[in-house]
N, C-alpha and C. Protein backbone atom coordinates (compact mmCIF):
# COMPACT_ATOMS: atom_id res chain seq x y z
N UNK A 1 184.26 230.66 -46.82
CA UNK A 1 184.92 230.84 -45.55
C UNK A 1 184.47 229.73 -44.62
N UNK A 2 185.21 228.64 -43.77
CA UNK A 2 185.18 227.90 -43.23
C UNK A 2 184.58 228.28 -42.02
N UNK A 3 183.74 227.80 -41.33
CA UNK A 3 183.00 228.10 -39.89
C UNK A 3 184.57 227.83 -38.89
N UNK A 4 184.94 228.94 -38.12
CA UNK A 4 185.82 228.83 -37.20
C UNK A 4 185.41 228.86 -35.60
N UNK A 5 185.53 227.89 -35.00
CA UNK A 5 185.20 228.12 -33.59
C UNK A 5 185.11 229.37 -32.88
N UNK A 6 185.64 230.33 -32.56
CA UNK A 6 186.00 231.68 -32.27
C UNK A 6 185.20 232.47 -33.31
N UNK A 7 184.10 231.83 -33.96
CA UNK A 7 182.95 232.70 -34.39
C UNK A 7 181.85 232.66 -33.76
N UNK A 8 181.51 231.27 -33.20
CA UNK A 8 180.26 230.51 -32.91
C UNK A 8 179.54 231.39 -31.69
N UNK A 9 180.09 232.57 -31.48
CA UNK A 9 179.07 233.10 -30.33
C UNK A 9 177.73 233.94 -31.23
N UNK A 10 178.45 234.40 -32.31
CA UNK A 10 178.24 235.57 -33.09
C UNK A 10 177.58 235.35 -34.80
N UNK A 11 177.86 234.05 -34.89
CA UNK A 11 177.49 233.82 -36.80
C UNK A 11 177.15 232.77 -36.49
N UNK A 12 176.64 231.50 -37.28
CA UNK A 12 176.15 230.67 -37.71
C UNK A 12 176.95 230.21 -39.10
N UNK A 13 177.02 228.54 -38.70
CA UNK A 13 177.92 228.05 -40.10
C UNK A 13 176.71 228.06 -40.81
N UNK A 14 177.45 228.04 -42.58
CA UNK A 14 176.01 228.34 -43.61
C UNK A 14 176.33 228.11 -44.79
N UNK A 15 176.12 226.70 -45.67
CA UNK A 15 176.54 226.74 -47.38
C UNK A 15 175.68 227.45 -48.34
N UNK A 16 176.26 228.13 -48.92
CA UNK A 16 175.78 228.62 -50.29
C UNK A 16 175.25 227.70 -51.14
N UNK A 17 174.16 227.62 -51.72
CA UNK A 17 173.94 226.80 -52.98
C UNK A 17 173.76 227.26 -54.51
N UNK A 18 173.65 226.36 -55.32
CA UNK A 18 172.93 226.89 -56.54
C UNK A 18 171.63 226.98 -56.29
N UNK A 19 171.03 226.42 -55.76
CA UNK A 19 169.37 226.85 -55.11
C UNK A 19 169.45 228.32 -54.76
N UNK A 20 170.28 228.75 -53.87
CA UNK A 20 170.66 230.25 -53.30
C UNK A 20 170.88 230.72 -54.40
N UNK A 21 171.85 230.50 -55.11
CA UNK A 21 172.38 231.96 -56.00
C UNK A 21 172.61 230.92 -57.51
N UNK A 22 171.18 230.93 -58.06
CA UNK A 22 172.08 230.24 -59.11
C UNK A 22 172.69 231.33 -60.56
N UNK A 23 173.59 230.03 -61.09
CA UNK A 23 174.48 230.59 -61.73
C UNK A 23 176.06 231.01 -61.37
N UNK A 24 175.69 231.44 -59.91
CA UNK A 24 177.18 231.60 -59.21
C UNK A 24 177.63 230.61 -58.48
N UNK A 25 177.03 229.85 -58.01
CA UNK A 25 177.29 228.25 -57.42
C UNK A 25 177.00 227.31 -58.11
N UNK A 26 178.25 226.05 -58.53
CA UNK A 26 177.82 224.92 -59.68
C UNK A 26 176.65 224.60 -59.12
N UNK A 27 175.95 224.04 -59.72
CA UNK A 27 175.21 222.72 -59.56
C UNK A 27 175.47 221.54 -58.55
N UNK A 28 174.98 221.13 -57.31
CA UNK A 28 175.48 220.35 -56.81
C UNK A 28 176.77 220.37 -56.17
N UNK A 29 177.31 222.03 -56.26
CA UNK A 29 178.11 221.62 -54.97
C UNK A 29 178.10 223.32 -53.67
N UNK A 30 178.65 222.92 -53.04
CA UNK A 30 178.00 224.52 -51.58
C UNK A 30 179.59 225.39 -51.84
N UNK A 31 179.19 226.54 -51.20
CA UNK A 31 180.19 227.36 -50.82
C UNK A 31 180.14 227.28 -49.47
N UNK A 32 181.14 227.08 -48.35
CA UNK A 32 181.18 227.06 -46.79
C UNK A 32 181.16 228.69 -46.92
N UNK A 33 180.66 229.17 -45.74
CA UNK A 33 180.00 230.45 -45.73
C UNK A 33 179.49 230.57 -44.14
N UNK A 34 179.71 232.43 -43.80
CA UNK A 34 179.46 232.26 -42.37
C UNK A 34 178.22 233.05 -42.37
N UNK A 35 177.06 233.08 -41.94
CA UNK A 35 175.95 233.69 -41.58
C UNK A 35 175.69 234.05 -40.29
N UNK A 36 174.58 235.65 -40.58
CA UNK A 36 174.48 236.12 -39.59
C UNK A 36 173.15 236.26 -39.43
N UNK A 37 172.37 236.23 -38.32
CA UNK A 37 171.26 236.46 -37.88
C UNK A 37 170.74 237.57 -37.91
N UNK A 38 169.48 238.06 -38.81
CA UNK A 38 169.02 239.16 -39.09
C UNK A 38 167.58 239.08 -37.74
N UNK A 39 167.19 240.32 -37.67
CA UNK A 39 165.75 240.87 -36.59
C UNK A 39 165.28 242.16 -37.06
N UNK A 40 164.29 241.76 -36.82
CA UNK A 40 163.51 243.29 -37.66
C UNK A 40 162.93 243.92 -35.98
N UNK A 41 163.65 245.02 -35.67
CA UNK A 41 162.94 245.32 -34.41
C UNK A 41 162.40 246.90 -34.32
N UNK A 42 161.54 246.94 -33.49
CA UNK A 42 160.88 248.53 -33.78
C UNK A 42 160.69 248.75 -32.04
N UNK A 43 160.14 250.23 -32.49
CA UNK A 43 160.09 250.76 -30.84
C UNK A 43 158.88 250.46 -29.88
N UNK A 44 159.24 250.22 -28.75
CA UNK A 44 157.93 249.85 -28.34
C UNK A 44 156.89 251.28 -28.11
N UNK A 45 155.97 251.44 -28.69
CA UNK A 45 155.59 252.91 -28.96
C UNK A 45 154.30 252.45 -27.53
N UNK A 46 153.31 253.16 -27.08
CA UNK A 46 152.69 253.21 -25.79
C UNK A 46 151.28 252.78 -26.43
N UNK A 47 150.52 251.40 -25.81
CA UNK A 47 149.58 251.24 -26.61
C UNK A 47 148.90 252.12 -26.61
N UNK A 48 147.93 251.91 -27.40
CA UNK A 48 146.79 252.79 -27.83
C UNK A 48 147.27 254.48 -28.69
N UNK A 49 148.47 254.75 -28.53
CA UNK A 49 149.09 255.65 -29.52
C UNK A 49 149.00 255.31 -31.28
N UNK A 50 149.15 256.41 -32.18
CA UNK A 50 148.75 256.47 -33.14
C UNK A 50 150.05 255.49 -33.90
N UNK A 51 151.36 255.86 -33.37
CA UNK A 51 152.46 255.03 -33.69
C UNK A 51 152.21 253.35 -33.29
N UNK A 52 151.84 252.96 -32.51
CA UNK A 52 151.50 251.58 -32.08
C UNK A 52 150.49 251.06 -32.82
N UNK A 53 149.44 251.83 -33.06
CA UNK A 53 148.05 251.92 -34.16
C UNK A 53 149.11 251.41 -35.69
N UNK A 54 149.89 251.98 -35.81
CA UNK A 54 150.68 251.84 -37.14
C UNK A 54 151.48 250.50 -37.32
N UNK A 55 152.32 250.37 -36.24
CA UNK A 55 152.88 249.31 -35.99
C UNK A 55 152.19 248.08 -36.14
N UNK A 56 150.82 248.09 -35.40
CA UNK A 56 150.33 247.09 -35.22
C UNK A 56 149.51 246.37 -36.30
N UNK A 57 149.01 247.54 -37.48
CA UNK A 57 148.46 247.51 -38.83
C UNK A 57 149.87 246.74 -39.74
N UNK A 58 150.99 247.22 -39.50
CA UNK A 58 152.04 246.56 -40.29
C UNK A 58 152.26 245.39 -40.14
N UNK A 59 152.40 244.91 -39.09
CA UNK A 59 152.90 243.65 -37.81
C UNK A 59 151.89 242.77 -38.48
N UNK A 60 150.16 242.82 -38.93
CA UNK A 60 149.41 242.34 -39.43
C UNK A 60 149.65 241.98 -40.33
N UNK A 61 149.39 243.34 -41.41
CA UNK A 61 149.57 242.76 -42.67
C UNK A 61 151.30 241.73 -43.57
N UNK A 62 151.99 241.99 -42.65
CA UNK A 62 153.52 241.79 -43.22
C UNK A 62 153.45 239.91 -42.71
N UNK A 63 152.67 239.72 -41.55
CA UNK A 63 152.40 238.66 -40.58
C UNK A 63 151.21 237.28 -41.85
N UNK A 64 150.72 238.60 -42.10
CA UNK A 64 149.34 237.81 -43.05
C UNK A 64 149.77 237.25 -44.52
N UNK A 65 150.82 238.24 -44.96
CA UNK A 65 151.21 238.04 -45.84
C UNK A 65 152.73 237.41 -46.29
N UNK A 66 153.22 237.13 -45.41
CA UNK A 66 154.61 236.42 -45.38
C UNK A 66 154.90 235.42 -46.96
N UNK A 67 153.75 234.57 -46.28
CA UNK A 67 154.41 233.42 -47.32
C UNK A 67 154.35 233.89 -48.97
N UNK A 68 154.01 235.00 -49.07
CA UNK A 68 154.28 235.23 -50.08
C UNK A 68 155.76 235.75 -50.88
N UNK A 69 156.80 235.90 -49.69
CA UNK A 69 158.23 236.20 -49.69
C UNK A 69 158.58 234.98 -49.53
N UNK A 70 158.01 234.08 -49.58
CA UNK A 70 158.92 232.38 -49.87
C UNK A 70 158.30 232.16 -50.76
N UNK A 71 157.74 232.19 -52.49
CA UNK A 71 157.61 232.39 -53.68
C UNK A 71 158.38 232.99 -54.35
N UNK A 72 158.37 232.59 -55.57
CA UNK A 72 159.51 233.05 -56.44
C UNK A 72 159.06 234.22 -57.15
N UNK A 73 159.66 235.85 -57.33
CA UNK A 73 161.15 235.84 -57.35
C UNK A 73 161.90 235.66 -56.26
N UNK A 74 160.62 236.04 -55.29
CA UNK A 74 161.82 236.38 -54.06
C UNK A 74 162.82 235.58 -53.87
N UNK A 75 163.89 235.87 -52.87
CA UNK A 75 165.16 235.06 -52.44
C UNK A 75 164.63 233.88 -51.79
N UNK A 76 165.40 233.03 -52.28
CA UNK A 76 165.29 231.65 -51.66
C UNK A 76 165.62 231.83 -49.83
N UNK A 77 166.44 232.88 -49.75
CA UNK A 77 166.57 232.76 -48.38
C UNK A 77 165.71 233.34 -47.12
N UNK A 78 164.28 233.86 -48.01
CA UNK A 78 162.88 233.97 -47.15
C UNK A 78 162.38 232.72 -46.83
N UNK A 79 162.73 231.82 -47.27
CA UNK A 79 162.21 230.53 -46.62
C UNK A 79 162.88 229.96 -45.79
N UNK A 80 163.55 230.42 -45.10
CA UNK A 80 164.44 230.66 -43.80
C UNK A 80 164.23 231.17 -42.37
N UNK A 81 163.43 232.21 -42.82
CA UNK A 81 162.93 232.86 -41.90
C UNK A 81 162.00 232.39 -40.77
N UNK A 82 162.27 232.52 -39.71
CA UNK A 82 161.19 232.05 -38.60
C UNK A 82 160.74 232.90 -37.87
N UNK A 83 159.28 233.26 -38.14
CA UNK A 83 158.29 234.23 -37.07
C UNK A 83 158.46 234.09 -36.09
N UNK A 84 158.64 232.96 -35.45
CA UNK A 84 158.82 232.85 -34.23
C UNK A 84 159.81 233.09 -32.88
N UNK A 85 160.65 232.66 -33.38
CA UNK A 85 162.37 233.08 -33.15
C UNK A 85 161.82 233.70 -31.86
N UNK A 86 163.08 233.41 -31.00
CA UNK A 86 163.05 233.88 -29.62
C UNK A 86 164.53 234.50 -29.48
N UNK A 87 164.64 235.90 -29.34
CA UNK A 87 165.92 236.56 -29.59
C UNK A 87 166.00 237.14 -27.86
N UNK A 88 166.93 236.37 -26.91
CA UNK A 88 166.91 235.92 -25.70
C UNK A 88 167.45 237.96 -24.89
N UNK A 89 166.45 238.25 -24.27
CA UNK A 89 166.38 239.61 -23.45
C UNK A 89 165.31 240.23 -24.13
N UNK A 90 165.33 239.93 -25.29
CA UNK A 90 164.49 240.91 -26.21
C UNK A 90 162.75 240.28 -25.84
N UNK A 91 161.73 241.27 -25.50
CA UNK A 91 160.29 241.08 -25.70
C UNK A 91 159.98 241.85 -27.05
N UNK A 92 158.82 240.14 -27.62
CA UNK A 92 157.92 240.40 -28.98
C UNK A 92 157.25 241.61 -28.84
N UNK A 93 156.74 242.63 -29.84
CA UNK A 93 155.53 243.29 -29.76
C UNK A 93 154.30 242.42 -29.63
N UNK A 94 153.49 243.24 -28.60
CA UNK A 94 152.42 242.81 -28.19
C UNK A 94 151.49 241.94 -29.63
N UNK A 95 151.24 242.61 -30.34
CA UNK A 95 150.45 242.09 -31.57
C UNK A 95 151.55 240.79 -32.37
N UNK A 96 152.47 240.97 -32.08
CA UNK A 96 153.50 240.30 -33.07
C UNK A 96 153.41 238.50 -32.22
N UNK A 97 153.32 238.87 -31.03
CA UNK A 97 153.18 237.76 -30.29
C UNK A 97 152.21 237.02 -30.20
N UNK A 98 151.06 238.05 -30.15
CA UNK A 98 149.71 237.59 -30.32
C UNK A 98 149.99 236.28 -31.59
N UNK A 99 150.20 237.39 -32.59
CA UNK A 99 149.93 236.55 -34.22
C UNK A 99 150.60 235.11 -34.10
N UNK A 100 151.92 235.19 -33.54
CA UNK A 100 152.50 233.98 -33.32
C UNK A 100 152.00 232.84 -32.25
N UNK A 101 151.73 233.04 -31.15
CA UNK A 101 150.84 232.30 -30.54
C UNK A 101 149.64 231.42 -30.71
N UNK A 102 148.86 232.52 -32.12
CA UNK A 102 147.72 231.87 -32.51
C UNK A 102 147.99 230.75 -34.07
N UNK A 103 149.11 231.11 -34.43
CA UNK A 103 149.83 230.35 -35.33
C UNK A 103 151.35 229.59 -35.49
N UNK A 104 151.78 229.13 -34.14
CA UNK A 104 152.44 228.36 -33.97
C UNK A 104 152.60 227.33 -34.28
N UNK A 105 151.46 226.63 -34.28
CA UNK A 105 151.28 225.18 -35.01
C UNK A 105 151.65 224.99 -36.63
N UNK A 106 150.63 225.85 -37.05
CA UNK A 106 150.82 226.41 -38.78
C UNK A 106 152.30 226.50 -39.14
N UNK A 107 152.96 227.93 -38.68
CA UNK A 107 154.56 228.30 -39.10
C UNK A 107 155.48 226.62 -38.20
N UNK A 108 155.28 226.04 -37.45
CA UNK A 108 155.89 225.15 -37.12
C UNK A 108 155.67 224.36 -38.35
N UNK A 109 154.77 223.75 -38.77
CA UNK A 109 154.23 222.84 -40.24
C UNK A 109 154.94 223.03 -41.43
N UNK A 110 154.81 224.82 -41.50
CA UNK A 110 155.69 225.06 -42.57
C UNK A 110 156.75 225.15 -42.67
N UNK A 111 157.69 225.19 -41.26
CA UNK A 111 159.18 225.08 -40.88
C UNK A 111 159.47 224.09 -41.57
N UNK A 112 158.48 222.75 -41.01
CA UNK A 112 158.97 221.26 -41.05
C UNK A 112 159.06 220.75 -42.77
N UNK A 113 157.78 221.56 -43.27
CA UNK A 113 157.17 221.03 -44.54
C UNK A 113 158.43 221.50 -45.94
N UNK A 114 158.82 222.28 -45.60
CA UNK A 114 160.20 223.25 -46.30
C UNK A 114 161.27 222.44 -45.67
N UNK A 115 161.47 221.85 -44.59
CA UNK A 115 162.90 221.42 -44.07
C UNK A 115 162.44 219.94 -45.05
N UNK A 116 161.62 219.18 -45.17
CA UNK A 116 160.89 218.00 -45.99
C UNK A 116 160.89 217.98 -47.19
N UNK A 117 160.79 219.27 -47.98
CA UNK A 117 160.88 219.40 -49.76
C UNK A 117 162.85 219.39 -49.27
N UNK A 118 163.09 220.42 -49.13
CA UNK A 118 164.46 220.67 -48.69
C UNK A 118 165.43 219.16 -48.90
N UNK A 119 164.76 218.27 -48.32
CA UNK A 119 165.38 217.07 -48.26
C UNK A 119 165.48 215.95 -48.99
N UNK A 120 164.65 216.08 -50.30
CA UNK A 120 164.43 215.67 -51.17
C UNK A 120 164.73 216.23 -52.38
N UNK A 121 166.37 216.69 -52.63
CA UNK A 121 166.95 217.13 -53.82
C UNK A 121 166.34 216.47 -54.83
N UNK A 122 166.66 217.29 -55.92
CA UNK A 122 166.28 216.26 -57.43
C UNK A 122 164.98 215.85 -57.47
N UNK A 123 164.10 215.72 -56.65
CA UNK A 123 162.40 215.02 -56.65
C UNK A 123 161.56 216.78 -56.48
N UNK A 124 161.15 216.93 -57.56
CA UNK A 124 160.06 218.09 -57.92
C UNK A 124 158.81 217.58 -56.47
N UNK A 125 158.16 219.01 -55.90
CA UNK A 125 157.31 218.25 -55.32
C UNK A 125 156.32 218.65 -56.63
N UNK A 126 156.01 217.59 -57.06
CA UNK A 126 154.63 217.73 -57.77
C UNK A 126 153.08 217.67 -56.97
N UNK A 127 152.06 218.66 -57.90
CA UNK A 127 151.17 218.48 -56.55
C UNK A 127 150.36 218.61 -57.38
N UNK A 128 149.96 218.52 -58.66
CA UNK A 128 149.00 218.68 -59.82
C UNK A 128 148.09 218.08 -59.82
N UNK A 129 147.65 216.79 -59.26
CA UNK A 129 146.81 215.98 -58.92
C UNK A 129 146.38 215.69 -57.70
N UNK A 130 145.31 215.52 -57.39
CA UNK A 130 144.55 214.87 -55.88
C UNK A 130 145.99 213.68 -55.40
N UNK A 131 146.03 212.67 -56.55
CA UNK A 131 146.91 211.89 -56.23
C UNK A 131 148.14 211.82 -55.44
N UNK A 132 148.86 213.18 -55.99
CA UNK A 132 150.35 213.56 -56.13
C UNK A 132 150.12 214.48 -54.76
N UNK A 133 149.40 214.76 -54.67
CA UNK A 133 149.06 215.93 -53.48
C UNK A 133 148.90 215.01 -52.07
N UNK A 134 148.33 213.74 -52.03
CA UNK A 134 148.11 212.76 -51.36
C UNK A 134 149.42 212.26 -51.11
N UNK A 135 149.90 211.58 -52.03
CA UNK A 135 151.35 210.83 -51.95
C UNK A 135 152.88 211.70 -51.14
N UNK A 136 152.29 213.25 -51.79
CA UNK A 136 153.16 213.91 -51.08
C UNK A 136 152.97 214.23 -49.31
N UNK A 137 151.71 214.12 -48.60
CA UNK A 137 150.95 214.32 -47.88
C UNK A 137 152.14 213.37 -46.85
N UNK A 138 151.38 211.83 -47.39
CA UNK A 138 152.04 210.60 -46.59
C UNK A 138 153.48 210.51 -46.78
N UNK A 139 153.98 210.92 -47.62
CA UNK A 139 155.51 211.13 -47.75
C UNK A 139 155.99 212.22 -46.75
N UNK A 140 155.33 213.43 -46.35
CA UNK A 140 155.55 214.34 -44.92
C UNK A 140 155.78 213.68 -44.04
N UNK A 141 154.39 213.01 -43.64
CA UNK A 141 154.18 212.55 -42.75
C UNK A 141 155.14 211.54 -42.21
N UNK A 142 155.82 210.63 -42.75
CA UNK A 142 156.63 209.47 -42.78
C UNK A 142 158.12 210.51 -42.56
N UNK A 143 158.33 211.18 -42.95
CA UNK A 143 159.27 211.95 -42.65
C UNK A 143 159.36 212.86 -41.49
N UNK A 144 158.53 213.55 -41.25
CA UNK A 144 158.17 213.62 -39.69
C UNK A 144 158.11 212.69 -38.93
N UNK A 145 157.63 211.37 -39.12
CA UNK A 145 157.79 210.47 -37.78
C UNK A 145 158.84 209.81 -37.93
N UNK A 146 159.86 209.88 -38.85
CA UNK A 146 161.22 209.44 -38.93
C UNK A 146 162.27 210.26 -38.29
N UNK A 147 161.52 211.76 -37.84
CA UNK A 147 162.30 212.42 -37.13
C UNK A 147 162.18 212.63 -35.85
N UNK A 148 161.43 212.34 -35.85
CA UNK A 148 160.65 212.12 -34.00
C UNK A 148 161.76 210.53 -33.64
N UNK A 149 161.57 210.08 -34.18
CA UNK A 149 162.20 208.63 -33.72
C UNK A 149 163.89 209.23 -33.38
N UNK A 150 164.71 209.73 -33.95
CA UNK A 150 166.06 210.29 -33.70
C UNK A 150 166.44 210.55 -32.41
């Protein structure tokens, strides 16, 4: 489905790949596709309540453990996701904000570092060696300051 103007308040244009779904998309070429913005939102329960106590134990561990939903099997389209996201009227939970605040820098890195493999079809990042781990390092890096320059 083609991105139509008279969507753009509400979806986001979005190609399908064989990265996304393989097997159902050739190799090397997209499906045009309209996407929608998902939020995981909960109630604001009253601090120090046993429900907020709960919340805030989840908000942790789901927070601590993320990057493990951008590993495979999971869907390729957890590496999409941004903690950070600012969903405009809406206030973060207190703890949720916290976590993000103190790791902004980090999830920004890994935004960039995934938009950087991302961009380099066909080239495996290999990282098996000190070497390869290095080379890939300065290859970020050069790519980040190639985007700053834009």
């Amino acid at each position: 489905m083609p991105f139509a103007k008279q969507l753009q308040d509400d979806y986001l244009p979005a190609v399908l790949s064989d990265a996304d779904y393989p097997g159902t998309v050739q190799a090397g070429e997209g499906v045009e596709t309209i996407a929608v913005g998902a939020v995981l939102i909960a109630y604001n329960w009253p601090r120090g309540s046993e429900s907020y106590r709960r919340l805030e134990s989840f908000v942790g561990r789901f927070f601590q453990n993320f990057n493990a939903f951008r590993e495979k099997p999971r869907h390729p389209k957890w590496r999409e996701v941004n903690l950070a996201a600012v969903l405009p009227g809406w206030a973060r939970f207190g703890p949720a904000e916290e976590w993000v605040q103190r790791n902004r820098e980090m999830a920004s890195s890994r935004t960039q570092f995934e938009q950087f493999l991302q961009s380099r079809p066909g080239q495996p990042a290999t990282m098996d060696t000190p070497e390869a781990r290095e080379r890939l390092f300065f290859d970020f890096i050069k790519w980040g300051q190639a985007r700053e320059r834009k």
